[in-house]
Protein backbone atom coordinates (compact mmCIF):
# COMPACT_ATOMS: atom_id res chain seq x y z
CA UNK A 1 0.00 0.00 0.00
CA UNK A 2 0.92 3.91 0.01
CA UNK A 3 2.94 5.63 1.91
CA UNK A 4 1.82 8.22 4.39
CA UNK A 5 2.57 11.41 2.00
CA UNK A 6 1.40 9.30 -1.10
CA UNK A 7 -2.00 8.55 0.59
CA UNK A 8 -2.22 12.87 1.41
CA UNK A 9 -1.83 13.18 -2.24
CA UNK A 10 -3.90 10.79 -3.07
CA UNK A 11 -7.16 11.72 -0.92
CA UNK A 12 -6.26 15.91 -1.41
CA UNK A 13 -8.75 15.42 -4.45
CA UNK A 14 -11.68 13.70 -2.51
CA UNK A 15 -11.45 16.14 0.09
CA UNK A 16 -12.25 18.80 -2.38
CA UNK A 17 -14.70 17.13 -3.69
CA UNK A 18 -16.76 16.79 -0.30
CA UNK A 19 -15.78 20.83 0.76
CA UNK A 20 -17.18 21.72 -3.09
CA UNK A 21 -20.72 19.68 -3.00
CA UNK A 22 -21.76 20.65 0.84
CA UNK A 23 -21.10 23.89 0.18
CA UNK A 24 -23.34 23.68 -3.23
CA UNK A 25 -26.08 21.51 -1.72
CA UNK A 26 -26.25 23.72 1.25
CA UNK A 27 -26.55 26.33 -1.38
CA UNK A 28 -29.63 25.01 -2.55
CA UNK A 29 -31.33 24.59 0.29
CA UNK A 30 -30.57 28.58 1.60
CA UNK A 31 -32.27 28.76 -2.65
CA UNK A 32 -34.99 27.51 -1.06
CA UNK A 33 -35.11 29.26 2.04
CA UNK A 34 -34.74 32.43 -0.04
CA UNK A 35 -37.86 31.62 -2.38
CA UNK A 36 -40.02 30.71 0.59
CA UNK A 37 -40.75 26.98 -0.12
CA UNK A 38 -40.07 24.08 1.60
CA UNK A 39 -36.49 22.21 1.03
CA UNK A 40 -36.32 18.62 0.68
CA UNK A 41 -32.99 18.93 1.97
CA UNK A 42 -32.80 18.97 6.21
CA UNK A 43 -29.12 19.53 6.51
CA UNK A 44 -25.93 18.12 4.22
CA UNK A 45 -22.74 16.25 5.85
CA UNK A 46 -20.22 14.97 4.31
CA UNK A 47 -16.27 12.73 5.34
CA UNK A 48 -13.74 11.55 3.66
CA UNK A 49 -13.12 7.28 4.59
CA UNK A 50 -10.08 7.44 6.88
CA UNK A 51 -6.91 5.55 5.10
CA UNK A 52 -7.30 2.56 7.75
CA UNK A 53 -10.80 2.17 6.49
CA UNK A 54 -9.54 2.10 2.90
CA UNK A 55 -7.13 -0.13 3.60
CA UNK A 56 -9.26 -2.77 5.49
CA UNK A 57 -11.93 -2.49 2.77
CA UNK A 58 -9.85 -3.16 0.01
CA UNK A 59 -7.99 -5.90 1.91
CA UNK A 60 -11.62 -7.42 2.36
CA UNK A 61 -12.27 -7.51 -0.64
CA UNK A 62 -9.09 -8.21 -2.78
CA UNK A 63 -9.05 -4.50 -4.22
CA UNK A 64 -5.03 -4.23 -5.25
CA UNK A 65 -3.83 -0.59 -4.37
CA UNK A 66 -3.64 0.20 -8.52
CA UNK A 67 -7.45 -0.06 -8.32
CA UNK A 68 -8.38 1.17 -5.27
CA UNK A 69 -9.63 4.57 -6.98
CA UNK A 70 -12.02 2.79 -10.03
CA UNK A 71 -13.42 0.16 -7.35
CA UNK A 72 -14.18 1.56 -3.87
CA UNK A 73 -17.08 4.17 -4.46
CA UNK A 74 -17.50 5.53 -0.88
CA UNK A 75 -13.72 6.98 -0.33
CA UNK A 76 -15.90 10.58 -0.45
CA UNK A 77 -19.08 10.32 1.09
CA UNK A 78 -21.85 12.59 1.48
CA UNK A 79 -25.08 12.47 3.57
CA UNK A 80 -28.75 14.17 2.70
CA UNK A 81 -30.97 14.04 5.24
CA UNK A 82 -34.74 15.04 4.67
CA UNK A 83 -37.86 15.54 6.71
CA UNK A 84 -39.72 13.39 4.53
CA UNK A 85 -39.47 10.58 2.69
CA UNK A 86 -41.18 12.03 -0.61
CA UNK A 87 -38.37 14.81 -0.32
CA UNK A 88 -35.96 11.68 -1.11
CA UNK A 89 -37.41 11.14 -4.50
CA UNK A 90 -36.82 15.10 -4.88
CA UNK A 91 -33.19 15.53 -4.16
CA UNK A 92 -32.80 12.19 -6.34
CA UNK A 93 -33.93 13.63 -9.06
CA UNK A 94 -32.38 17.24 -8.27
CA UNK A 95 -29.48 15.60 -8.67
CA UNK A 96 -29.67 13.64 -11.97
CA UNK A 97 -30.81 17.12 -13.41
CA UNK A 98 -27.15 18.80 -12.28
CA UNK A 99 -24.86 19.07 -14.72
CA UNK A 100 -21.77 18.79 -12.48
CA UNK A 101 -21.06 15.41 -11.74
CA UNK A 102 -22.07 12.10 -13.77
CA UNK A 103 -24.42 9.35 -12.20
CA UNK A 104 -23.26 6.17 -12.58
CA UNK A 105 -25.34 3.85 -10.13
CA UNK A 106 -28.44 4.15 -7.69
CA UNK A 107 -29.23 2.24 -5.30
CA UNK A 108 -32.45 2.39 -4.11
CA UNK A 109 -32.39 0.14 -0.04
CA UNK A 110 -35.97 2.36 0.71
CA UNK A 111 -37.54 0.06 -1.74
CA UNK A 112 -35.26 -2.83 -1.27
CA UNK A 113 -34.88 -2.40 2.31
CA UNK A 114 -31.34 -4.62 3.31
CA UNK A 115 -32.07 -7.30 5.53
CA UNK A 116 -30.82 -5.52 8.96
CA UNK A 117 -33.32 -3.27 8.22
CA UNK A 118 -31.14 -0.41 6.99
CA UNK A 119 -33.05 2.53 4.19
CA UNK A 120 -31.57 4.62 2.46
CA UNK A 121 -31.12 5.59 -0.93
CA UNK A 122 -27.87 6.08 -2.50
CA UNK A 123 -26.06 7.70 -5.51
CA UNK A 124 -22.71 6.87 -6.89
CA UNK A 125 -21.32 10.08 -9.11
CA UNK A 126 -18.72 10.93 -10.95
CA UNK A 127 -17.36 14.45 -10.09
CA UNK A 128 -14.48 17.10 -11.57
CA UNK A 129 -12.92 18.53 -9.21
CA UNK A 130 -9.83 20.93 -10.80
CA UNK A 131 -6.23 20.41 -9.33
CA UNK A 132 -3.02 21.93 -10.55
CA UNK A 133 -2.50 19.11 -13.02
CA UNK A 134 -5.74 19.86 -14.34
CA UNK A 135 -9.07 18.48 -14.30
CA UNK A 136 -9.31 14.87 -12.32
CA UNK A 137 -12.89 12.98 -11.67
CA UNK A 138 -13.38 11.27 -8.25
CA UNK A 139 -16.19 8.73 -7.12
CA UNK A 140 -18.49 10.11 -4.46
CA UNK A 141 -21.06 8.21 -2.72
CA UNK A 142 -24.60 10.26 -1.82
CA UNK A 143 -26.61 8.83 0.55
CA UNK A 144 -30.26 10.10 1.08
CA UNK A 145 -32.30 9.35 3.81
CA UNK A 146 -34.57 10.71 6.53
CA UNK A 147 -33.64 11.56 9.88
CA UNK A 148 -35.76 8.91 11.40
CA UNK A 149 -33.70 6.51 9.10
CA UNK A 150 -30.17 8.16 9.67
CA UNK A 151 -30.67 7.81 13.84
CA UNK A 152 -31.22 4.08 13.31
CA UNK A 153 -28.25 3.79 10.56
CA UNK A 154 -26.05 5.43 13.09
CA UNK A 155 -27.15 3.30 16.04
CA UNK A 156 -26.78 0.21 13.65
CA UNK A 157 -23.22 1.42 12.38
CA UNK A 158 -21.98 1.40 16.14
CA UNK A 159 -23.47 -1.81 17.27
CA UNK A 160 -21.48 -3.28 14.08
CA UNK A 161 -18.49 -1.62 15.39
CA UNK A 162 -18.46 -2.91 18.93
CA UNK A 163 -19.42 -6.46 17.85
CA UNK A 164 -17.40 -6.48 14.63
CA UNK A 165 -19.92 -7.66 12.71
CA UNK A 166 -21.16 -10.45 14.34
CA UNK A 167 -24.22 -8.80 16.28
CA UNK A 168 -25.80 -10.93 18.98
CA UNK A 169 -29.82 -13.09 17.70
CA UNK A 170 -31.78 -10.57 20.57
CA UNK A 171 -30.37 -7.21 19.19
CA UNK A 172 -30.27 -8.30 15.54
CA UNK A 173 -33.92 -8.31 16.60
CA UNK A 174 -34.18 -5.66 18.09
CA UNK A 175 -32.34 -3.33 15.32
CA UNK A 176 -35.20 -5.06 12.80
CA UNK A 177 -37.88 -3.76 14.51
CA UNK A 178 -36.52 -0.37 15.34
CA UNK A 179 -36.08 0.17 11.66
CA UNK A 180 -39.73 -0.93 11.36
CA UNK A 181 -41.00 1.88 13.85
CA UNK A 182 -38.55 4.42 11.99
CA UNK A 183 -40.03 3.53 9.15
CA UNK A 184 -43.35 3.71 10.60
CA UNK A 185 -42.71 6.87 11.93
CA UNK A 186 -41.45 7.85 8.24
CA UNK A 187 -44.83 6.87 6.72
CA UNK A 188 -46.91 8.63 9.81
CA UNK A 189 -45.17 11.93 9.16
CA UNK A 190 -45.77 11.50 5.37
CA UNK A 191 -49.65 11.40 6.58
CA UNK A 192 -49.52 14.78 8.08
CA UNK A 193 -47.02 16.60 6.01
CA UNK A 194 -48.86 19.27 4.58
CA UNK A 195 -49.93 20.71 8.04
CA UNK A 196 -46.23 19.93 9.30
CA UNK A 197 -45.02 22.63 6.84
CA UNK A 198 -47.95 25.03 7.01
CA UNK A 199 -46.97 24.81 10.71
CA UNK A 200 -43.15 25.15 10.04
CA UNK A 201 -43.38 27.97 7.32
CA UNK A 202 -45.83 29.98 10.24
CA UNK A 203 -43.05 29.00 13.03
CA UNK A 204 -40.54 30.58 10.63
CA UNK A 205 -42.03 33.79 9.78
CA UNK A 206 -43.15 34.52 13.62
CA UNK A 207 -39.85 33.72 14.93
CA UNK A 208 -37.69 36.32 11.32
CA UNK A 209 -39.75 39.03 12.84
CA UNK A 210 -38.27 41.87 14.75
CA UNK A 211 -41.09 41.73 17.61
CA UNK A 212 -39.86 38.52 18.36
CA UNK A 213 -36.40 38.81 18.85
C-alpha cells in the first residue's frame, strides 16, 4: 500500500470534492429558504473514509492498491438528510438534473430495504474537481435518507463496530424492529405533512420578525 505522503496526495482530491458539493447543496437549500418553499434537503454532511478504512476495505475484498480509486465508491461520502421521505425522490432527481457530476449507479435500499433493516437511498457520481495538473474525476457516494432513518443507521453502524460484525440473535432483533417503527414513523409523518409545513413555514415567519427577537 501507500505511503503516508502518497495517501495525502492521493485523498487531497476527494477532500475537495466533499468541501465543493456541501457547500453547493447547502446552497440550494438557503435557494430555497430564499424563495419561501419548503427544502427537501434537512441539513448536508459529508467525510472523507479514513486511510485505515480504505485499507481494510480493500484488503476485504481483494481490491489491489492500482485499483483502489475505479473500485471503492464511498472513499468521499456525502449524507442528505430530509424531513420526509417524498423529499428523497426530490433531491434524487435534483441531482440527476445537475450538470456537475455524472451518475453512474443508484441504489435504491428504501424500496429494497437490506435485511438488517437499513433505508436509504444512495447515488454513486462521478465528479471534476480541478487540481493543478488539471481536471481529475473522483467517485463520491450520496446517501439520502430521513432523519428517522439516519438515527437508526447510526445506532446500527456502532453496534457493528463494537461487535465487529457479528451482532448478537436478541439485538439483531431488536435493530429489525426499530427500523420498522422508523419507518413507521417515516410513513406517519408523510400522513400529516402538509400541516407539518404550514406549521413550520408559520413558526418561521413569527420567529424572522423583529417583535420577536
Amino acid at each position: 500500500m501507500m505511503e503516508h505522503q502518497q495517501w495525502d496526495s492521493f485523498l487531497a482530491p476527494y477532500y475537495q470534492a466533499v468541501e465543493e458539493l456541501k457547500v453547493k447543496f447547502r446552497g440550494m437549500r438557503s435557494q430555497y429558504e430564499r424563495e419561501d418553499m419548503h427544502s427537501p434537503i434537512e441539513f448536508v454532511t459529508g467525510r472523507v473514509k479514513p486511510v485505515a478504512s480504505i485499507i481494510n476495505k480493500a484488503n476485504q475484498k481483494g481490491i489491489s492498491a492500482s485499483k483502489i480509486e475505479e473500485e471503492i465508491q464511498d472513499i468521499a461520502g456525502l449524507r442528505m438528510m430530509c424531513q420526509f421521505v417524498e423529499d428523497i425522490r426530490s433531491v434524487v432527481n435534483m441531482l440527476r438534473n445537475r450538470q456537475d457530476l455524472e451518475i453512474i449507479e443508484e441504489r435504491d435500499y428504501i424500496t429494497c430495504k437490506k435485511d438488517s433493516g437499513y433505508r436509504s437511498y444512495h447515488v454513486v457520481a462521478k465528479y471534476p474537481v480541478q487540481t493543478v495538473n488539471g481536471e481529475k474525476f473522483v467517485l463520491v457516494e450520496i446517501q439520502i435518507r430521513t432523519l428517522a432513518m439516519n438515527f437508526w443507521a447510526t445506532i446500527e453502524h456502532s453496534l457493528n463496530y463494537k461487535y465487529s460484525g457479528n451482532l448478537p440473535e436478541d439485538i439483531n432483533m431488536r435493530l429489525q424492529r426499530a427500523a420498522e417503527a422508523a419507518y413507521r414513523l417515516d410513513e406517519e409523518m408523510s400522513l400529516i405533512r402538509e400541516e407539518i409545513q404550514e406549521a413550520q413555514a408559520v413558526f418561521s415567519r413569527k420567529t424572522d420578525t423583529p417583535d420577536s427577537k
